[in-house]
N, C-alpha and C. Protein backbone atom coordinates (compact mmCIF):
# COMPACT_ATOMS: atom_id res chain seq x y z
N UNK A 1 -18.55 -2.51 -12.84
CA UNK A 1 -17.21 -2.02 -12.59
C UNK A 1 -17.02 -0.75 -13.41
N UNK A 2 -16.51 0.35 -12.55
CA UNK A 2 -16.15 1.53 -13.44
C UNK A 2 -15.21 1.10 -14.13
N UNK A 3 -14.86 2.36 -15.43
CA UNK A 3 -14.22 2.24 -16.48
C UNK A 3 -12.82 2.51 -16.01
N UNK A 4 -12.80 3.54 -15.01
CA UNK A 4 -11.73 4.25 -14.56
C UNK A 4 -10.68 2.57 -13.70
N UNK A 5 -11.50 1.91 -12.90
CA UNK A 5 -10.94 0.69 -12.03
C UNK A 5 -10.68 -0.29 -13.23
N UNK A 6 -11.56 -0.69 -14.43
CA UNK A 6 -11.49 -1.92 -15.45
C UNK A 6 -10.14 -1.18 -16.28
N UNK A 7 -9.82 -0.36 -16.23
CA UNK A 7 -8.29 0.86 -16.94
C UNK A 7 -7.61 0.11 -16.13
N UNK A 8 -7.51 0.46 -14.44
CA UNK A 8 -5.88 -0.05 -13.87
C UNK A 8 -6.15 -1.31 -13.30
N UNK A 9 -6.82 -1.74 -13.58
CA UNK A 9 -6.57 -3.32 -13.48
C UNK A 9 -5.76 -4.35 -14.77
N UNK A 10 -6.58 -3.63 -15.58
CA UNK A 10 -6.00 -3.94 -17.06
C UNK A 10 -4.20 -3.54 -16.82
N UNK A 11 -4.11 -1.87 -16.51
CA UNK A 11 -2.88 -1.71 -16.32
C UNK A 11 -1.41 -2.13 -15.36
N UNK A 12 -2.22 -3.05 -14.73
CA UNK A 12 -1.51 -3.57 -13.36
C UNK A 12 -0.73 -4.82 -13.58
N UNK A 13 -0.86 -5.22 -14.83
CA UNK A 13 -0.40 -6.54 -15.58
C UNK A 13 0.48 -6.27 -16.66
N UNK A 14 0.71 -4.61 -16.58
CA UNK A 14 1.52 -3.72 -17.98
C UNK A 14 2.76 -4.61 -17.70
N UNK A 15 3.54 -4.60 -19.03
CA UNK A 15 5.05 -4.47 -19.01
C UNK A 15 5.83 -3.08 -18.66
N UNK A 16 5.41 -2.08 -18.41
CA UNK A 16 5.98 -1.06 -18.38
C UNK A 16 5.67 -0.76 -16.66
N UNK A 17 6.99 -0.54 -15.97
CA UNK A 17 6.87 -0.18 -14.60
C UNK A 17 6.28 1.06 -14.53
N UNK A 18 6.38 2.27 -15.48
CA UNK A 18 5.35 3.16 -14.79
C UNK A 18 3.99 2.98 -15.05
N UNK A 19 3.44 2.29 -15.81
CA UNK A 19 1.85 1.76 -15.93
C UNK A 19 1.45 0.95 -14.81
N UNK A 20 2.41 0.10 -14.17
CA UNK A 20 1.91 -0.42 -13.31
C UNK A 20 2.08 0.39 -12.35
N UNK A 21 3.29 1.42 -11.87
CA UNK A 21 3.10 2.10 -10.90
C UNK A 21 1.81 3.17 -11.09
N UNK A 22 1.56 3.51 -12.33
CA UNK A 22 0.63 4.38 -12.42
C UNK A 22 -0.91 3.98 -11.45
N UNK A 23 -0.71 2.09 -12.27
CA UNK A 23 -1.94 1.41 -11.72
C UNK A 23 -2.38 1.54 -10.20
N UNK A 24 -1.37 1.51 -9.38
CA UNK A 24 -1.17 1.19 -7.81
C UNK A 24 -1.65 2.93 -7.77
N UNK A 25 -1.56 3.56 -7.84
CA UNK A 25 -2.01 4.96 -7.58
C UNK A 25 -3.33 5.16 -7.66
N UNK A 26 -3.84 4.52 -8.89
CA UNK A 26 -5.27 4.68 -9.28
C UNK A 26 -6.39 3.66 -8.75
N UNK A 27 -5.63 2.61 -8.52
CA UNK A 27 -6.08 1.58 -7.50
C UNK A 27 -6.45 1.96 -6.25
N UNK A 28 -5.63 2.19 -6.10
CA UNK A 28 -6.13 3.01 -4.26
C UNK A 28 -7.26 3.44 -3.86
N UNK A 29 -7.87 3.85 -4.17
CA UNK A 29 -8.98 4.23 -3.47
C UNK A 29 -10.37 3.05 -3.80
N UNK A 30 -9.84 2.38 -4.52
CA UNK A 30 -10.24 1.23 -4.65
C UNK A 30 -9.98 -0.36 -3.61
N UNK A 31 -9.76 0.10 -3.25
CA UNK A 31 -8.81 -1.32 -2.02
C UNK A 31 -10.07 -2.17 -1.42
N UNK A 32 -11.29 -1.66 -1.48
CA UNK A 32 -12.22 -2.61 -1.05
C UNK A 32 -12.78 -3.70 -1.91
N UNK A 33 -12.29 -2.79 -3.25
CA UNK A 33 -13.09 -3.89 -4.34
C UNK A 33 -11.65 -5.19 -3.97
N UNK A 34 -12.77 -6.48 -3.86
CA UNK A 34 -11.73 -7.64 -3.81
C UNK A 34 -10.65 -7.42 -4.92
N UNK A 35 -11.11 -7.14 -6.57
CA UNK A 35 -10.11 -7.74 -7.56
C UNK A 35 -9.05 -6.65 -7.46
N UNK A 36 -9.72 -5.58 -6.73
CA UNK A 36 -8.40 -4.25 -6.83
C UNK A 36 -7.64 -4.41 -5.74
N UNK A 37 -7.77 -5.19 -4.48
CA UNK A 37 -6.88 -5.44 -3.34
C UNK A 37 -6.33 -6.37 -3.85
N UNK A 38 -6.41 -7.30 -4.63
CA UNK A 38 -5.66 -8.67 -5.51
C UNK A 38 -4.55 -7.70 -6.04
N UNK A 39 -4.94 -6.86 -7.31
CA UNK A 39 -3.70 -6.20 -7.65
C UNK A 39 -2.89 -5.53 -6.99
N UNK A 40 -3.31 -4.54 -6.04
CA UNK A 40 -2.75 -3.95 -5.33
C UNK A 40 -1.69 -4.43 -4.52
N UNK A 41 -1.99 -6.07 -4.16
CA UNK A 41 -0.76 -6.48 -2.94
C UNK A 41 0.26 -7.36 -4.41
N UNK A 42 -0.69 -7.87 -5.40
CA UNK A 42 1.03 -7.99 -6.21
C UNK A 42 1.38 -6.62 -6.80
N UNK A 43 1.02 -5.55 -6.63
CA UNK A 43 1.58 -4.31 -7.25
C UNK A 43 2.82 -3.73 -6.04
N UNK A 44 2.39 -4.05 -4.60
CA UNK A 44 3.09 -3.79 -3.38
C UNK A 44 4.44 -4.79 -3.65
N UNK A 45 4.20 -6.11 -4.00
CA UNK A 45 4.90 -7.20 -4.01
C UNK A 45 5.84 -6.98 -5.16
N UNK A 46 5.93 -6.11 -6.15
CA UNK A 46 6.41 -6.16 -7.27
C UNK A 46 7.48 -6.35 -7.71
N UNK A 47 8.07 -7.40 -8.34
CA UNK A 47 9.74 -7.90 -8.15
C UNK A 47 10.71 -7.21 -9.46
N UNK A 48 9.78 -6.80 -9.98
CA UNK A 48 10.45 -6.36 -11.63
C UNK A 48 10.85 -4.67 -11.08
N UNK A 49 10.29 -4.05 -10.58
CA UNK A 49 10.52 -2.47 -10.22
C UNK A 49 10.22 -2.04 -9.04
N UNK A 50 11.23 -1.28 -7.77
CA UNK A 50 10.97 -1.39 -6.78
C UNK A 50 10.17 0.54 -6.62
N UNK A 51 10.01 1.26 -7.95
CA UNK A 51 9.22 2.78 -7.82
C UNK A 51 7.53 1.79 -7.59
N UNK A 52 7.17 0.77 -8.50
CA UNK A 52 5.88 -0.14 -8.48
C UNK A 52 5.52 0.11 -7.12
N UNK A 53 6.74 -0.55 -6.14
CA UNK A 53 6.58 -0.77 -4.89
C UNK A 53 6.17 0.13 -4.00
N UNK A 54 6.90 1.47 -4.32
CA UNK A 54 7.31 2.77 -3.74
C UNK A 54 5.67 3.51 -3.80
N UNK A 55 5.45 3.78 -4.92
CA UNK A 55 4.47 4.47 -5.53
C UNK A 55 3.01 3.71 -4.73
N UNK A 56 2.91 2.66 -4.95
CA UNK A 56 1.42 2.00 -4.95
C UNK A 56 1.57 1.96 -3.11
N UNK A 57 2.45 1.89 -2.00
CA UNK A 57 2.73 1.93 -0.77
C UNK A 57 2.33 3.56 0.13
N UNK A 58 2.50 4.26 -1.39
CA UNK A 58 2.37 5.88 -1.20
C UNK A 58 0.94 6.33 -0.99
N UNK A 59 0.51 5.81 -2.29
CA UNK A 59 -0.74 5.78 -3.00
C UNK A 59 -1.54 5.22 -1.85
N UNK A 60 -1.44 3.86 -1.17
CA UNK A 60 -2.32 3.62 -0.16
C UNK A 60 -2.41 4.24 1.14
N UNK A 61 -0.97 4.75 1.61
CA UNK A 61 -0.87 5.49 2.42
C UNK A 61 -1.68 6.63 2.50
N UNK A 62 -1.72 7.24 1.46
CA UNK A 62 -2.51 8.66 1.40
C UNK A 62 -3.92 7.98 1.65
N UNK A 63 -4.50 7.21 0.87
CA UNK A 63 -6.03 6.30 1.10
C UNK A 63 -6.42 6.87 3.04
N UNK A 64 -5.14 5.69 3.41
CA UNK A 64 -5.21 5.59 5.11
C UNK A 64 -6.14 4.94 5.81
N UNK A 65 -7.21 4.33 4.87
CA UNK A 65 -8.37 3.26 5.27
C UNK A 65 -7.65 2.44 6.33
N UNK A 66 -8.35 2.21 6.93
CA UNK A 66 -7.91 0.18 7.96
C UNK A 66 -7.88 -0.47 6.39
N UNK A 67 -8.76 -0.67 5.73
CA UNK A 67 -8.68 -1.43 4.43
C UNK A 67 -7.43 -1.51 3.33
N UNK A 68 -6.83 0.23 3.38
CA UNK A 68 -5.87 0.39 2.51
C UNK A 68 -4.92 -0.04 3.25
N UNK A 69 -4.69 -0.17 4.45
CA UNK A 69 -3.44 0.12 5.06
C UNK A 69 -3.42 -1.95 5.74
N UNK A 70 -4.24 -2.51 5.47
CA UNK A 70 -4.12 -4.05 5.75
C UNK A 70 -3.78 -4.43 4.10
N UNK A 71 -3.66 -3.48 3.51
CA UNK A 71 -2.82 -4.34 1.78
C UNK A 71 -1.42 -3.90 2.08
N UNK A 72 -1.38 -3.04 2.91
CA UNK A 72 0.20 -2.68 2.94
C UNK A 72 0.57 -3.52 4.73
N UNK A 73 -0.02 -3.72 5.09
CA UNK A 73 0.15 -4.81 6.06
C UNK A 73 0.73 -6.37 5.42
N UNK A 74 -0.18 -6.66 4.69
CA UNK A 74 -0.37 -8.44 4.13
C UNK A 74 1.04 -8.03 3.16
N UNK A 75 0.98 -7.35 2.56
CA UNK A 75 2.21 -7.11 2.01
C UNK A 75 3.68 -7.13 2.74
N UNK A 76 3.84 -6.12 3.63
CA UNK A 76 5.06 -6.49 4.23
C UNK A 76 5.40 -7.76 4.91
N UNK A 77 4.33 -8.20 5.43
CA UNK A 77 4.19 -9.66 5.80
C UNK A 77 5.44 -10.56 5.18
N UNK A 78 4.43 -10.39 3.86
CA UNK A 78 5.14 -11.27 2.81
C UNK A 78 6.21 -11.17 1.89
N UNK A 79 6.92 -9.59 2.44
CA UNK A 79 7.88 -9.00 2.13
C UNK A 79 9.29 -9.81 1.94
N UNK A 80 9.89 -9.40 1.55
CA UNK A 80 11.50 -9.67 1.51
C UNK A 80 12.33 -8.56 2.37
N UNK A 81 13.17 -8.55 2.71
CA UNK A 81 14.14 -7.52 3.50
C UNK A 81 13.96 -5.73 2.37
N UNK A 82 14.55 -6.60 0.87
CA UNK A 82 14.37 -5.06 -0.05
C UNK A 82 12.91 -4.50 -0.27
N UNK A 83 12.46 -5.27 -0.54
CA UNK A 83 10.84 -5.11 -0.41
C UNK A 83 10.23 -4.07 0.24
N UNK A 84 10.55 -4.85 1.74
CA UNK A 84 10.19 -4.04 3.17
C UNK A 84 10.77 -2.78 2.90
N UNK A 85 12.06 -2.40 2.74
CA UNK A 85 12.55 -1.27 2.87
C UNK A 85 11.81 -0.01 1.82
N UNK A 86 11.43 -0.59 0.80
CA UNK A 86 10.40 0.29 -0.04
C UNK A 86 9.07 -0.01 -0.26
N UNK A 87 8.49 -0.73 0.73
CA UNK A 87 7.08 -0.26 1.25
C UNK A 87 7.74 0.73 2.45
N UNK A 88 8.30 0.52 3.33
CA UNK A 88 8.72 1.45 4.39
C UNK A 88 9.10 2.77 3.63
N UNK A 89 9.82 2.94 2.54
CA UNK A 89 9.66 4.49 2.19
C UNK A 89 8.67 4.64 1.19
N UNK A 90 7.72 3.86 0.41
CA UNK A 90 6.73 5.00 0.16
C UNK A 90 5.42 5.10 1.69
N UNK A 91 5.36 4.50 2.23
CA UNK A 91 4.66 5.19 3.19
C UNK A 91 4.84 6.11 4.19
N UNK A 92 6.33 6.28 4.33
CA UNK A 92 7.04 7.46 4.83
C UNK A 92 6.71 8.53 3.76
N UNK A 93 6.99 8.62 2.31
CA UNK A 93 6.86 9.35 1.43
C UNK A 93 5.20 9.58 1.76
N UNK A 94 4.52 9.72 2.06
CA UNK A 94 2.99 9.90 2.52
C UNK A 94 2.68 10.54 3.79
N UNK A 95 3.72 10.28 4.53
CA UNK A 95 3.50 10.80 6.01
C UNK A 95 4.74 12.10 5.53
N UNK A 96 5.63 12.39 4.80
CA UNK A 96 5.73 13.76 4.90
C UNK A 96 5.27 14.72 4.03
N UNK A 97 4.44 14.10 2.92
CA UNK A 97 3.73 14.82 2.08
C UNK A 97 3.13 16.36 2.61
N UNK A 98 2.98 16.65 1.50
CA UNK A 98 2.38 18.36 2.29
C UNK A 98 1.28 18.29 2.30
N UNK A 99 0.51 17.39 1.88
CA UNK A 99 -0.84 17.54 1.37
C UNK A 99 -1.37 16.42 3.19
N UNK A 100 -0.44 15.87 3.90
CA UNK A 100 -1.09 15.47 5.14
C UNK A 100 -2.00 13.74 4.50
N UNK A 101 -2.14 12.29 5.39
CA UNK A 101 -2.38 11.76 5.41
C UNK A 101 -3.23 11.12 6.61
N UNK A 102 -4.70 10.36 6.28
CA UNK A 102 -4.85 10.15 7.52
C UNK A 102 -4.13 9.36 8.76
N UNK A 103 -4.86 9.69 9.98
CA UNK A 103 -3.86 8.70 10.94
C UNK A 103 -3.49 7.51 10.65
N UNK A 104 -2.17 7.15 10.05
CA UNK A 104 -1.96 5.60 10.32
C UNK A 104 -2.31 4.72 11.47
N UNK A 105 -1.73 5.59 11.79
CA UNK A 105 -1.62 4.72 13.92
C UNK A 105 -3.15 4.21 14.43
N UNK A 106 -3.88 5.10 13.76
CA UNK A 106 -5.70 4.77 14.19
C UNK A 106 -5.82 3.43 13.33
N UNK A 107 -5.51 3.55 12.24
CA UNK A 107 -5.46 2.35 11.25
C UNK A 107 -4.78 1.23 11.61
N UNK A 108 -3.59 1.41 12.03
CA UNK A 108 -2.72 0.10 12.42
C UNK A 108 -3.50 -0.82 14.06
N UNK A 109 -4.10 0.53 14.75
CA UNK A 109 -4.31 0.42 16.00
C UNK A 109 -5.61 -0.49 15.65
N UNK A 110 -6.26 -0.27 14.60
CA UNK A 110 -7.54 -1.16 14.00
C UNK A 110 -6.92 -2.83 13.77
N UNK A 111 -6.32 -2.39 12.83
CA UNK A 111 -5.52 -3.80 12.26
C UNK A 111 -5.11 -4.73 13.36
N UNK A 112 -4.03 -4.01 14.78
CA UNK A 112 -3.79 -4.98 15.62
C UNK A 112 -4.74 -6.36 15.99
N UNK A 113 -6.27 -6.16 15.84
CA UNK A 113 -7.46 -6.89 16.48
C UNK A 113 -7.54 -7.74 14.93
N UNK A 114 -7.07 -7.89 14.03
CA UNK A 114 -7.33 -7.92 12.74
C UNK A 114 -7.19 -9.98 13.46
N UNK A 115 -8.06 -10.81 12.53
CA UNK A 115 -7.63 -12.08 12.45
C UNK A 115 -6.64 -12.95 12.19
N UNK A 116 -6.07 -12.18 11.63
CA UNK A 116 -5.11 -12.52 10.28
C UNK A 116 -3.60 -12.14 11.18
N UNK A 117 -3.17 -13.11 11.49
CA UNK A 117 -1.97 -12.96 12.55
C UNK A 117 -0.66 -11.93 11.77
N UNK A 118 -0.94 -12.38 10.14
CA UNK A 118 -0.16 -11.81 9.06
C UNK A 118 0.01 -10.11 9.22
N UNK A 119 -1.45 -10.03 9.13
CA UNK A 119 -1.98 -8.33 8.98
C UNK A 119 -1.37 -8.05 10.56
N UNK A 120 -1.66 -8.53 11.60
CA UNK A 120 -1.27 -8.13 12.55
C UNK A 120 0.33 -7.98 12.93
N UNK A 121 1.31 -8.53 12.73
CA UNK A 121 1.96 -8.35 12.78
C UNK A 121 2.54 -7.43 11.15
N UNK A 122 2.33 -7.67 9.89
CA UNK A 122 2.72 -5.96 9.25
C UNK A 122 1.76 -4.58 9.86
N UNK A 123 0.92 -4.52 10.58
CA UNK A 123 0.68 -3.70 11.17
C UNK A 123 1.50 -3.15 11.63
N UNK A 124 1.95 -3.78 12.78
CA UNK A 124 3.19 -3.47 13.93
C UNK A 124 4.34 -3.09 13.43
N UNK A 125 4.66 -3.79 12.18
CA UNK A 125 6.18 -3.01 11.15
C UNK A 125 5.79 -1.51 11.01
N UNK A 126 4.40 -1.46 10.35
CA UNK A 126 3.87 0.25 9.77
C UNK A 126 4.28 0.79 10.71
N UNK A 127 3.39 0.53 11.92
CA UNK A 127 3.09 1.73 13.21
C UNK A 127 4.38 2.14 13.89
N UNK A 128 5.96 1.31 13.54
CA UNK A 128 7.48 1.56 14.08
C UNK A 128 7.41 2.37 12.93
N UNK A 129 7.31 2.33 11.41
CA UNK A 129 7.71 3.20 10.77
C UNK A 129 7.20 4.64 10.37
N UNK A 130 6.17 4.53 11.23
CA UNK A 130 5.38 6.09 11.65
C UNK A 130 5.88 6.92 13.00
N UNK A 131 6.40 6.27 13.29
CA UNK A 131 6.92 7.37 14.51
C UNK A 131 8.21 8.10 14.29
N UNK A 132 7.94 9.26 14.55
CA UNK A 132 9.14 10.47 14.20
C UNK A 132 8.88 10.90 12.98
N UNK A 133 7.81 10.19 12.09
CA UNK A 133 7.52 11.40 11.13
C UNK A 133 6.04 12.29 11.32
N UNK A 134 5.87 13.15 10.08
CA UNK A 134 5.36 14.21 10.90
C UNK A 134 4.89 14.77 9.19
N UNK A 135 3.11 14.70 8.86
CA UNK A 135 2.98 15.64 7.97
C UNK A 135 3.29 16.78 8.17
């Protein structure tokens, strides 16, 4: 395990909401490692700070993997109403970024076939909340 991933894993368990939001940022590109998709969906899930939520939803968004984007699937899943609403804006916050994100829609359009009836249907939440925006 890199040093850089054994850092925000460690940090993903902080008391301090921006360490853990920090974590969900640095996590990201990590989403395949099992123990970093573990943190990542309680970092999505996060009940103590809803920037945690915002940030690490952002953070995967930009990723744009099928992989990154089924933690922000399983997540809304298991969302709450407030929850949902801030995974729904940091992945909006990603789709108007200037810096451009990959296709969600290719990603979600992956996910639909996904096993996991869960992933499949937060898929279908993402791919409504991608339309009409626009890197």
């Amino acid at each position: 395990m890199t040093s850089g991933l054994a850092a925000a894993l460690r940090e993903a368990t902080s008391r301090s909401w921006a360490r853990r939001a920090r974590a969900g940022h640095d996590l990201a590109p990590f989403a395949d490692v099992p123990e970093a998709a573990e943190a990542l969906v309680r970092l999505l899930l996060d009940v103590e700070d809803t920037m945690v939520t915002r940030r690490t939803a952002k953070a995967l968004s930009r990723v744009g993997t099928p992989t990154a984007v089924r933690l922000i699937a399983l997540a809304v899943a298991e969302s709450d109403s407030n929850q949902a609403d801030w995974l729904r804006t940091g992945v909006q916050d990603a789709l108007v970024g200037p810096d451009g994100v990959p296709d969600m829609a290719t990603a979600c359009g992956q996910l639909a076939q996904d096993q996991d009836e869960a992933v499949r249907r937060g898929a279908a939440e993402i791919l409504v909340w991608t339309r009409g925006t626009s890197g």
